[in-house]
PDB file of N, CA and C in Angstrom:
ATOM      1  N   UNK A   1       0.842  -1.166   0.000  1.00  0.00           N
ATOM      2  CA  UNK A   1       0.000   0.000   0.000  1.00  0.00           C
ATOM      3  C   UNK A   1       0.896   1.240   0.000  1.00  0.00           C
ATOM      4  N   UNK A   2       0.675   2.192  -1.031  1.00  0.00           N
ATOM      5  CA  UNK A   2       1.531   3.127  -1.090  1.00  0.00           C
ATOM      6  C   UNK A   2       0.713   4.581   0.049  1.00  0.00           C
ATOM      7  N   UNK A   3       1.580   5.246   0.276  1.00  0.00           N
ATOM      8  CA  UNK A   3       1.336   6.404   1.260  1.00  0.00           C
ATOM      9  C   UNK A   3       1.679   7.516   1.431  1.00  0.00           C
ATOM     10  N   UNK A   4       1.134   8.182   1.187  1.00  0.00           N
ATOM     11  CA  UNK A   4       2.359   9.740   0.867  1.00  0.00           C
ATOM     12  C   UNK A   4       2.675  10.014   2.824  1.00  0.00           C
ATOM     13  N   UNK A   5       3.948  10.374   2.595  1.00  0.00           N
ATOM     14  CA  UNK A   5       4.321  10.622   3.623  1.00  0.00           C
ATOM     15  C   UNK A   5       4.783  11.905   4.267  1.00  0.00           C
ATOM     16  N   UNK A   6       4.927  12.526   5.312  1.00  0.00           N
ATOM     17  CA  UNK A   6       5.494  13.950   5.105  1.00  0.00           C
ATOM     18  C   UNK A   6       5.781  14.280   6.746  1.00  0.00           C
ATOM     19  N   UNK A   7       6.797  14.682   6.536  1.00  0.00           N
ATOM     20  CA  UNK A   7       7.499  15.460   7.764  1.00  0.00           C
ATOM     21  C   UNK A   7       6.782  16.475   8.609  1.00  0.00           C
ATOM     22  N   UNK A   8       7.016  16.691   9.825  1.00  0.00           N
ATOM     23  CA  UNK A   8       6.372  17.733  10.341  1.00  0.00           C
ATOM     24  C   UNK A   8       7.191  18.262  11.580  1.00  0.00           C
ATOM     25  N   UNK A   9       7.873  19.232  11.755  1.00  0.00           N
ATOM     26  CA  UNK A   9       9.023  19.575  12.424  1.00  0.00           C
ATOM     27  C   UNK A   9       8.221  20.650  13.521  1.00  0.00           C
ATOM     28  N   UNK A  10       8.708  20.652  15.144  1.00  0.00           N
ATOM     29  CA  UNK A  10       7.981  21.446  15.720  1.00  0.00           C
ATOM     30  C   UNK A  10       9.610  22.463  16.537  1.00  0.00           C
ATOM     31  N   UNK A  11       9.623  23.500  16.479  1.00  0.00           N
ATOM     32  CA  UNK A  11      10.800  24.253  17.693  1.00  0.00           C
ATOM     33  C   UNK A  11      10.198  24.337  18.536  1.00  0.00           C
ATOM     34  N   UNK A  12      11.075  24.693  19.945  1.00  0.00           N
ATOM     35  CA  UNK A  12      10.695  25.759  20.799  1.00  0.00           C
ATOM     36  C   UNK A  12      12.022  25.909  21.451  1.00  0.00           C
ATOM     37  N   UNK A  13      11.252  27.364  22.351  1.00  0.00           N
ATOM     38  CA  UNK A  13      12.944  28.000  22.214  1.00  0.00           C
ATOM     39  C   UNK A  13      13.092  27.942  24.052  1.00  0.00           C
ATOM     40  N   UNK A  14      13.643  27.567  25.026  1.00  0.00           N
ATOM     41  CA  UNK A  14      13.947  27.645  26.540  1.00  0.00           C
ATOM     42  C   UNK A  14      14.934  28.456  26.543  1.00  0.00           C
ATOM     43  N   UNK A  15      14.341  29.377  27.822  1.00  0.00           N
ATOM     44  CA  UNK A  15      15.179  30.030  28.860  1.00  0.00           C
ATOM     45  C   UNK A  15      15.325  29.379  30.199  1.00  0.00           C
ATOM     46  N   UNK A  16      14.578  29.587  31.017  1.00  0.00           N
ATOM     47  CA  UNK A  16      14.904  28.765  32.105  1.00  0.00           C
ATOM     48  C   UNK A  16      13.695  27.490  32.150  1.00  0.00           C
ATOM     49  N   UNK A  17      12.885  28.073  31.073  1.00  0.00           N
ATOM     50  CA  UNK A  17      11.596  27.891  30.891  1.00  0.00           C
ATOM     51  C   UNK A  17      11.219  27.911  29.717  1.00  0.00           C
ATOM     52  N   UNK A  18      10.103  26.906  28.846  1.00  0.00           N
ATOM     53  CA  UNK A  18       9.919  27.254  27.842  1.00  0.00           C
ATOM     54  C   UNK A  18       9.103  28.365  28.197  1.00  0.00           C
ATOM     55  N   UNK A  19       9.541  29.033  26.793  1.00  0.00           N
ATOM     56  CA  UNK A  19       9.253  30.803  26.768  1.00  0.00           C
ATOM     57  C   UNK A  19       8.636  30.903  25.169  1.00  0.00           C
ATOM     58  N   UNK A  20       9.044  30.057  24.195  1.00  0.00           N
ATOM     59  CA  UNK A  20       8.137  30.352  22.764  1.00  0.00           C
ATOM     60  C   UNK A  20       8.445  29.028  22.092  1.00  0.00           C
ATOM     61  N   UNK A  21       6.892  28.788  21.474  1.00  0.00           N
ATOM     62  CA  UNK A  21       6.723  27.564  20.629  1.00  0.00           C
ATOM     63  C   UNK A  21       6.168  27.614  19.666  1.00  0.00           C
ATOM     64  N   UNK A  22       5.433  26.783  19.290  1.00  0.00           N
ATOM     65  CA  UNK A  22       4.047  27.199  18.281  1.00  0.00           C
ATOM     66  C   UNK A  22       2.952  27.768  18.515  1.00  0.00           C
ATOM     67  N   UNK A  23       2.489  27.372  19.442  1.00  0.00           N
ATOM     68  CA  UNK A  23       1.357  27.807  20.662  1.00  0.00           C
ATOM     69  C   UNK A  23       1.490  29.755  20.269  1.00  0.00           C
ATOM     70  N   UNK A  24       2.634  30.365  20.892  1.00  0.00           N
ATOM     71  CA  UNK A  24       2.765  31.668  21.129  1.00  0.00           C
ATOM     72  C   UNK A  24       2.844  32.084  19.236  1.00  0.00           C
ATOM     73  N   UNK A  25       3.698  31.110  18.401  1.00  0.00           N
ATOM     74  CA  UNK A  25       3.515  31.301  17.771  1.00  0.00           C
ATOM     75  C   UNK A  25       2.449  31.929  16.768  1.00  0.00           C
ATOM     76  N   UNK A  26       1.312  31.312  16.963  1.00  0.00           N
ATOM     77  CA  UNK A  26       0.237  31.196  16.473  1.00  0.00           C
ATOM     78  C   UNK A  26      -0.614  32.230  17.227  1.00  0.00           C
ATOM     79  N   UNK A  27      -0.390  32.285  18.387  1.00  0.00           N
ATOM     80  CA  UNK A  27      -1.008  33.685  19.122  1.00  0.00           C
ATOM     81  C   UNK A  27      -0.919  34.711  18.095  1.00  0.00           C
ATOM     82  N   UNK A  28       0.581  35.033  18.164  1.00  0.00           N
ATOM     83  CA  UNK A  28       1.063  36.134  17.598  1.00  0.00           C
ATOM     84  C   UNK A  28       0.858  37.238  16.246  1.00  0.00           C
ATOM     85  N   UNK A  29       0.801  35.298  15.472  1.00  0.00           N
ATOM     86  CA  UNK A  29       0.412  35.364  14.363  1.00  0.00           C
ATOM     87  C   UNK A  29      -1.232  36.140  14.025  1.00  0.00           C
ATOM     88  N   UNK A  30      -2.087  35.575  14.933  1.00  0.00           N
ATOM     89  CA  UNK A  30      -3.456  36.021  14.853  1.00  0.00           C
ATOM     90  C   UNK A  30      -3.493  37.567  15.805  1.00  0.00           C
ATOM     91  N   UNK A  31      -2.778  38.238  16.416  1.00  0.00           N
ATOM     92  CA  UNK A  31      -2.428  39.753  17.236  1.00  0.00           C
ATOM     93  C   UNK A  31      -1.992  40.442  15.465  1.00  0.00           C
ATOM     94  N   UNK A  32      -1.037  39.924  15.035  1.00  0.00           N
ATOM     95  CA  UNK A  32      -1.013  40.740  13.622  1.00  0.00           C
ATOM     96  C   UNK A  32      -1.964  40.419  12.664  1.00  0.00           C
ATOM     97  N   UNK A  33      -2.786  39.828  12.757  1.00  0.00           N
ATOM     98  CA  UNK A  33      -3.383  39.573  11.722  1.00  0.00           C
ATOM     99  C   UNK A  33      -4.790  40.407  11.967  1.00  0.00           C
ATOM    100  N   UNK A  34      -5.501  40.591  13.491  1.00  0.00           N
ATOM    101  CA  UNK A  34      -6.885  40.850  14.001  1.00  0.00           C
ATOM    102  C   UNK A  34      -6.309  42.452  14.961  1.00  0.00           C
ATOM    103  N   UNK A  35      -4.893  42.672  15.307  1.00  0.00           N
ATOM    104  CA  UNK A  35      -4.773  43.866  15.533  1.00  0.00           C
ATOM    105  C   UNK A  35      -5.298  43.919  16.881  1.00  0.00           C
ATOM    106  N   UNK A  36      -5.801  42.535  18.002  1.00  0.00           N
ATOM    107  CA  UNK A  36      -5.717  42.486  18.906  1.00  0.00           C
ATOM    108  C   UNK A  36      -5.642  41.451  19.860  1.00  0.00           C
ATOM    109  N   UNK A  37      -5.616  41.462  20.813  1.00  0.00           N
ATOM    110  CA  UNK A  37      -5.145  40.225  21.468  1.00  0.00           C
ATOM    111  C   UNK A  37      -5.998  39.521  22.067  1.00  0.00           C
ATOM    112  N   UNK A  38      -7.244  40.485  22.691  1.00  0.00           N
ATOM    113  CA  UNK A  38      -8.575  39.768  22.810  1.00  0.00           C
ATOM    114  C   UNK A  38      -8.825  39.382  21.706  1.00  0.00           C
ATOM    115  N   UNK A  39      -9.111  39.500  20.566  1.00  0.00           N
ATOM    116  CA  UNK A  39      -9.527  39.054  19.450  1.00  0.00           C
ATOM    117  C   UNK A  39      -8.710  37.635  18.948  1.00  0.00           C
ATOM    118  N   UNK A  40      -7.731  37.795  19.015  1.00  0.00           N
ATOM    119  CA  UNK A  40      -6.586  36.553  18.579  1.00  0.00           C
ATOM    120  C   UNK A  40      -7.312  35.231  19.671  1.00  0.00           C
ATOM    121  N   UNK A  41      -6.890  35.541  20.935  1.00  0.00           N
ATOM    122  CA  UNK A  41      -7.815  34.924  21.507  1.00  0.00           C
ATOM    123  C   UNK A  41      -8.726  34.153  21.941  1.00  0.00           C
ATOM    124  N   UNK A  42      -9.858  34.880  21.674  1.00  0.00           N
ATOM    125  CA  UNK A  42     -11.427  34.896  20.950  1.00  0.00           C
ATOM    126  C   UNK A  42     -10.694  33.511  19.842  1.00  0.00           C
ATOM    127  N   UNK A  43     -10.309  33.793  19.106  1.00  0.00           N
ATOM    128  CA  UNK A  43     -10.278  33.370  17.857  1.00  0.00           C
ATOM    129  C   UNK A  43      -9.662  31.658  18.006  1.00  0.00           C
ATOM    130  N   UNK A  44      -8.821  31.647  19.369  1.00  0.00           N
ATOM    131  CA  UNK A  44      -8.436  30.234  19.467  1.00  0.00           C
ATOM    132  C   UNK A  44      -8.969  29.812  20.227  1.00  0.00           C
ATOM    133  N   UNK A  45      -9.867  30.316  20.848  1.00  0.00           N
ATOM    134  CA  UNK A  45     -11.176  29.327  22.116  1.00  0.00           C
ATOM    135  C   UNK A  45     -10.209  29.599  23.193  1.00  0.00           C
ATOM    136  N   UNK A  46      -9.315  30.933  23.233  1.00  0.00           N
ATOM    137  CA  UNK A  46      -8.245  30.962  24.665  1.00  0.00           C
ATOM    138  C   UNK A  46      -9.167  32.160  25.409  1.00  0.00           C
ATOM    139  N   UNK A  47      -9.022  31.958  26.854  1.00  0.00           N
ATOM    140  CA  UNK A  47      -9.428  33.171  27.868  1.00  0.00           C
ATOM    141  C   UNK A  47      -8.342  34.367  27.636  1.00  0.00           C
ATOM    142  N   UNK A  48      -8.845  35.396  27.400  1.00  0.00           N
ATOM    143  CA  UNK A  48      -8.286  36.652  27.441  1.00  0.00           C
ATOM    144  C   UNK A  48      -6.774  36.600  28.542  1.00  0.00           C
ATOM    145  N   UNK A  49      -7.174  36.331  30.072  1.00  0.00           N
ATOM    146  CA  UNK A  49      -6.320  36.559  30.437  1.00  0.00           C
ATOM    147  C   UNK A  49      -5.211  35.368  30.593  1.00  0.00           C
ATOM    148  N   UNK A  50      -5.530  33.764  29.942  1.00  0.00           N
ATOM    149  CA  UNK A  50      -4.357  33.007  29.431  1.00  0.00           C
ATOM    150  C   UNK A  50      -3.524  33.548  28.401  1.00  0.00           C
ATOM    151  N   UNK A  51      -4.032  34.614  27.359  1.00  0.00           N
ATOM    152  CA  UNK A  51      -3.421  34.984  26.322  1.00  0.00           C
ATOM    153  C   UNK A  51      -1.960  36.337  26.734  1.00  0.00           C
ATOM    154  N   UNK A  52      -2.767  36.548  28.018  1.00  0.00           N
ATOM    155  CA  UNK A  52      -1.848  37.533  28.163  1.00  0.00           C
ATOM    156  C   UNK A  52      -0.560  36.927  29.623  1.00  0.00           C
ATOM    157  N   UNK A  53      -1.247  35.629  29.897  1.00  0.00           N
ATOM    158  CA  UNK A  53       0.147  35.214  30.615  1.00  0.00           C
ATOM    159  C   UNK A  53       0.639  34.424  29.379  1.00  0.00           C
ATOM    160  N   UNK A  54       0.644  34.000  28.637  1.00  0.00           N
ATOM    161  CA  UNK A  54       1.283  33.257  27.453  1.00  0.00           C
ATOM    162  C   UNK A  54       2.186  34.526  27.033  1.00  0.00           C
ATOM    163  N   UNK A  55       1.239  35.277  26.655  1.00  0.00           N
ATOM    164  CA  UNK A  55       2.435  37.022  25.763  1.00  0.00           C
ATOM    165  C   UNK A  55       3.767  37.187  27.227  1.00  0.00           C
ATOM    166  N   UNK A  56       3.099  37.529  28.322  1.00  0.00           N
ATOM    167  CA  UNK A  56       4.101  37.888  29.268  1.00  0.00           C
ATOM    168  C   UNK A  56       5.212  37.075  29.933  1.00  0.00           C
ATOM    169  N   UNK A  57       5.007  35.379  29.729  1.00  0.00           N
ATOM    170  CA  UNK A  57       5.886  34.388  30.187  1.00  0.00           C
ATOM    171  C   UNK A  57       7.012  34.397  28.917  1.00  0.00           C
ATOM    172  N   UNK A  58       6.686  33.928  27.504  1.00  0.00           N
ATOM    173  CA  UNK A  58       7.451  34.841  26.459  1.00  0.00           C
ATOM    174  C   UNK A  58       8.166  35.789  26.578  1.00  0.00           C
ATOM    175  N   UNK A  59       7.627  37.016  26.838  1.00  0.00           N
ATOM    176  CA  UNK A  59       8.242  38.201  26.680  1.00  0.00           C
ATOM    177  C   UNK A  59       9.504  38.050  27.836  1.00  0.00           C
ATOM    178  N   UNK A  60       8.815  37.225  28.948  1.00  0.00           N
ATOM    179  CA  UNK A  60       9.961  37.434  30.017  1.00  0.00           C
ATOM    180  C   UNK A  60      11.174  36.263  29.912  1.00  0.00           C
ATOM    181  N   UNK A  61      11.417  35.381  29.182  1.00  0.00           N
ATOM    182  CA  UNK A  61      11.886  34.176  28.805  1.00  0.00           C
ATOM    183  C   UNK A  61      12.591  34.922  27.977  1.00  0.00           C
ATOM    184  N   UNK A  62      12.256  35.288  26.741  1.00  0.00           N
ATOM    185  CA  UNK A  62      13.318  36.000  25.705  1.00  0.00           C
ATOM    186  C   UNK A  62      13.896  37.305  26.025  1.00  0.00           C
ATOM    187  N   UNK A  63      13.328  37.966  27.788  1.00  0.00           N
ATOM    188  CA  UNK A  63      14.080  39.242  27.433  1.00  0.00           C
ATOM    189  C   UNK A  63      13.941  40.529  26.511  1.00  0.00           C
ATOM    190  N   UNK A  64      12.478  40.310  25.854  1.00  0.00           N
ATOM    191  CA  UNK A  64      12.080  41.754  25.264  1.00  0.00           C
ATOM    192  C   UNK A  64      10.716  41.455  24.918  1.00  0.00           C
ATOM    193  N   UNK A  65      10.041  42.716  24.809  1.00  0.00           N
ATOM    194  CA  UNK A  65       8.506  42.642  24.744  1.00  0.00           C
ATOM    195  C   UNK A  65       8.294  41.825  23.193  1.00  0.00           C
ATOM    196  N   UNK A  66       7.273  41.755  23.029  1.00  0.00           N
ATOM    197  CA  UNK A  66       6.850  40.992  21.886  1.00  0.00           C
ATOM    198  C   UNK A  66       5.225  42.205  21.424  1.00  0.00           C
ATOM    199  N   UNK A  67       4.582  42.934  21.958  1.00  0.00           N
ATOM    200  CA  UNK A  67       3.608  43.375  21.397  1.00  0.00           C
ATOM    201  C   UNK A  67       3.466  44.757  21.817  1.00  0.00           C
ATOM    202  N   UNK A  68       2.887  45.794  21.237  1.00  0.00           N
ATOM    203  CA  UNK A  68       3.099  47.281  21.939  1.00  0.00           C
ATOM    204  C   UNK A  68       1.381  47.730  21.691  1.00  0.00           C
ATOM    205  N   UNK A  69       1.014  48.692  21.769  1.00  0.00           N
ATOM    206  CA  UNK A  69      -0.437  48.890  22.372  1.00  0.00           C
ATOM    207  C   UNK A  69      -0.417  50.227  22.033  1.00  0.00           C
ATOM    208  N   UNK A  70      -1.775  51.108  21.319  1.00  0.00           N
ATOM    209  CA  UNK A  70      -1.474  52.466  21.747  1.00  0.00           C
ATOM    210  C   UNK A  70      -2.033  53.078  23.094  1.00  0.00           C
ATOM    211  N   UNK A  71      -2.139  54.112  22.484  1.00  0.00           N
ATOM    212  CA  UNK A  71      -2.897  54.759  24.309  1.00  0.00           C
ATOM    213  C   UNK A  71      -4.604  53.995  24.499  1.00  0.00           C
ATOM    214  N   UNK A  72      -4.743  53.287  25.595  1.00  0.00           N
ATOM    215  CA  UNK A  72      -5.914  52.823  25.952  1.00  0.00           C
ATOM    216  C   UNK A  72      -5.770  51.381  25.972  1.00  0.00           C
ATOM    217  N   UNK A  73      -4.770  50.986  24.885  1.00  0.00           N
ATOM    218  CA  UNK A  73      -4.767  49.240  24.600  1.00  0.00           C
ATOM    219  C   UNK A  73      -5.566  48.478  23.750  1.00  0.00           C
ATOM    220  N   UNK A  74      -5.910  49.565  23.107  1.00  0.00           N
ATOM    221  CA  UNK A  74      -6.994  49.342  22.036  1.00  0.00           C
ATOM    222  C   UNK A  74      -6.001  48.140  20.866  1.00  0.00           C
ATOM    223  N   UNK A  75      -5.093  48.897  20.235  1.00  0.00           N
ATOM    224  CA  UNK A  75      -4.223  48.383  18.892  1.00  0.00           C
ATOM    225  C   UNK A  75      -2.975  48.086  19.066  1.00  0.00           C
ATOM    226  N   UNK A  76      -3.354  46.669  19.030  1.00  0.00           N
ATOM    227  CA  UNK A  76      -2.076  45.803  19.489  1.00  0.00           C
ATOM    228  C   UNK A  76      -1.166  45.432  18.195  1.00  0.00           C
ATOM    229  N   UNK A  77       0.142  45.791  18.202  1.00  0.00           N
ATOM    230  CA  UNK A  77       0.736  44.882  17.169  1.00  0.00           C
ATOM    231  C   UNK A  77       2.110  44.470  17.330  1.00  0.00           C
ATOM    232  N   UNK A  78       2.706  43.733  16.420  1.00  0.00           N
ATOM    233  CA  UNK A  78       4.041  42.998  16.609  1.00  0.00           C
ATOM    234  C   UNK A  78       4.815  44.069  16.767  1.00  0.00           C
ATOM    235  N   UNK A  79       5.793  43.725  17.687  1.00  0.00           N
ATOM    236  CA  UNK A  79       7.115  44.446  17.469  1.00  0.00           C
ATOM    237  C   UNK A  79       7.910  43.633  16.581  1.00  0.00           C
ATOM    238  N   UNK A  80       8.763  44.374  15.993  1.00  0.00           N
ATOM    239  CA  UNK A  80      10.099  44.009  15.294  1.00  0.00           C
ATOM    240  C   UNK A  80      10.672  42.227  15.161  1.00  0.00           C
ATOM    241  N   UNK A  81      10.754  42.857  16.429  1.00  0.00           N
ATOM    242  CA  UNK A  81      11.981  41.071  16.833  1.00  0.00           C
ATOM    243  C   UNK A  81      10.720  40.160  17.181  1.00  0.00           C
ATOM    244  N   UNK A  82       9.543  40.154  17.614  1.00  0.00           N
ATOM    245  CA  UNK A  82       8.594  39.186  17.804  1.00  0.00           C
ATOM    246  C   UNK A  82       8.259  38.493  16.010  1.00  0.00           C
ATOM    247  N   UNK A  83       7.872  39.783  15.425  1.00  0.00           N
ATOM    248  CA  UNK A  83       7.391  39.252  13.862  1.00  0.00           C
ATOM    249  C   UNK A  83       8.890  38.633  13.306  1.00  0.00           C
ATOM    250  N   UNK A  84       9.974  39.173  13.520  1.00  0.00           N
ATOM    251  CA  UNK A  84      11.272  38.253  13.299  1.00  0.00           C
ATOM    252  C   UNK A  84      11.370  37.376  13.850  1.00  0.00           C
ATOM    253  N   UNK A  85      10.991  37.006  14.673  1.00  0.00           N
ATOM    254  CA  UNK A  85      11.324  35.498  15.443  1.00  0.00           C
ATOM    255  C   UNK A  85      10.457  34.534  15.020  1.00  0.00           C
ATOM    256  N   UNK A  86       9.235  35.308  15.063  1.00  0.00           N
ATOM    257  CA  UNK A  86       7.668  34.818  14.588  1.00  0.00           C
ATOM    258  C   UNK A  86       7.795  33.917  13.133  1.00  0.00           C
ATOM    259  N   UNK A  87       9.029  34.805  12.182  1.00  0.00           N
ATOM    260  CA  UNK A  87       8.652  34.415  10.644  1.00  0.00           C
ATOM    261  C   UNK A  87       9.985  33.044  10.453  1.00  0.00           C
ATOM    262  N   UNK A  88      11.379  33.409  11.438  1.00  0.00           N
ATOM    263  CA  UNK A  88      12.313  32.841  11.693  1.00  0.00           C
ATOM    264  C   UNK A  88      12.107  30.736  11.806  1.00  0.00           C
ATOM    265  N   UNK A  89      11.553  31.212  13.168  1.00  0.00           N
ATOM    266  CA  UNK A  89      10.870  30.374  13.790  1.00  0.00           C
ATOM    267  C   UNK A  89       9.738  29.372  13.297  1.00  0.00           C
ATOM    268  N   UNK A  90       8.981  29.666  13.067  1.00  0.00           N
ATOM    269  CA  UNK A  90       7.870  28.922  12.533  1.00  0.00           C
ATOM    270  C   UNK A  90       7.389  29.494  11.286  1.00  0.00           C
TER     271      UNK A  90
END
């Protein structure tokens, strides 16, 4: 019986702690894509405030923020080195 077969490779990255995987990955991915983080969220069946200990255990594992906010916290989006790590990475 023939079978197509195919690879499927997963990272993640430890500090003292895992700090980013796919999981955050995919957060991230949906914060740039919906422009917020409740919404990203929303969008994976996650509680608001798991999403934001997931962003903050990250952020504190790698040593730099990963998302910036304007005034109020309305519009969330990638920083720099998050969408670089983000595109790097996974």
């Amino acid at each position: 019986m023939d079978r197509e077969l195919r690879v499927v490779l997963s990272a993640r990255v430890f500090s003292d702690q895992k700090c980013f995987g796919p999981g955050v990955s995919q957060l991230l991915k949906r914060v740039d894509e919906l422009h917020s983080l409740r919404a990203a969220a929303l969008s994976m069946s996650m509680a608001y405030s798991k999403a934001w200990t997931v962003v903050r255990n990250a952020e504190d594992g790698l040593g730099f923020h990963l998302l910036t906010s304007t005034a109020g916290g309305r519009l969330r989006r990638l920083l720099r080195k998050a969408a670089h790590l983000r595109c790097r990475a996974f």
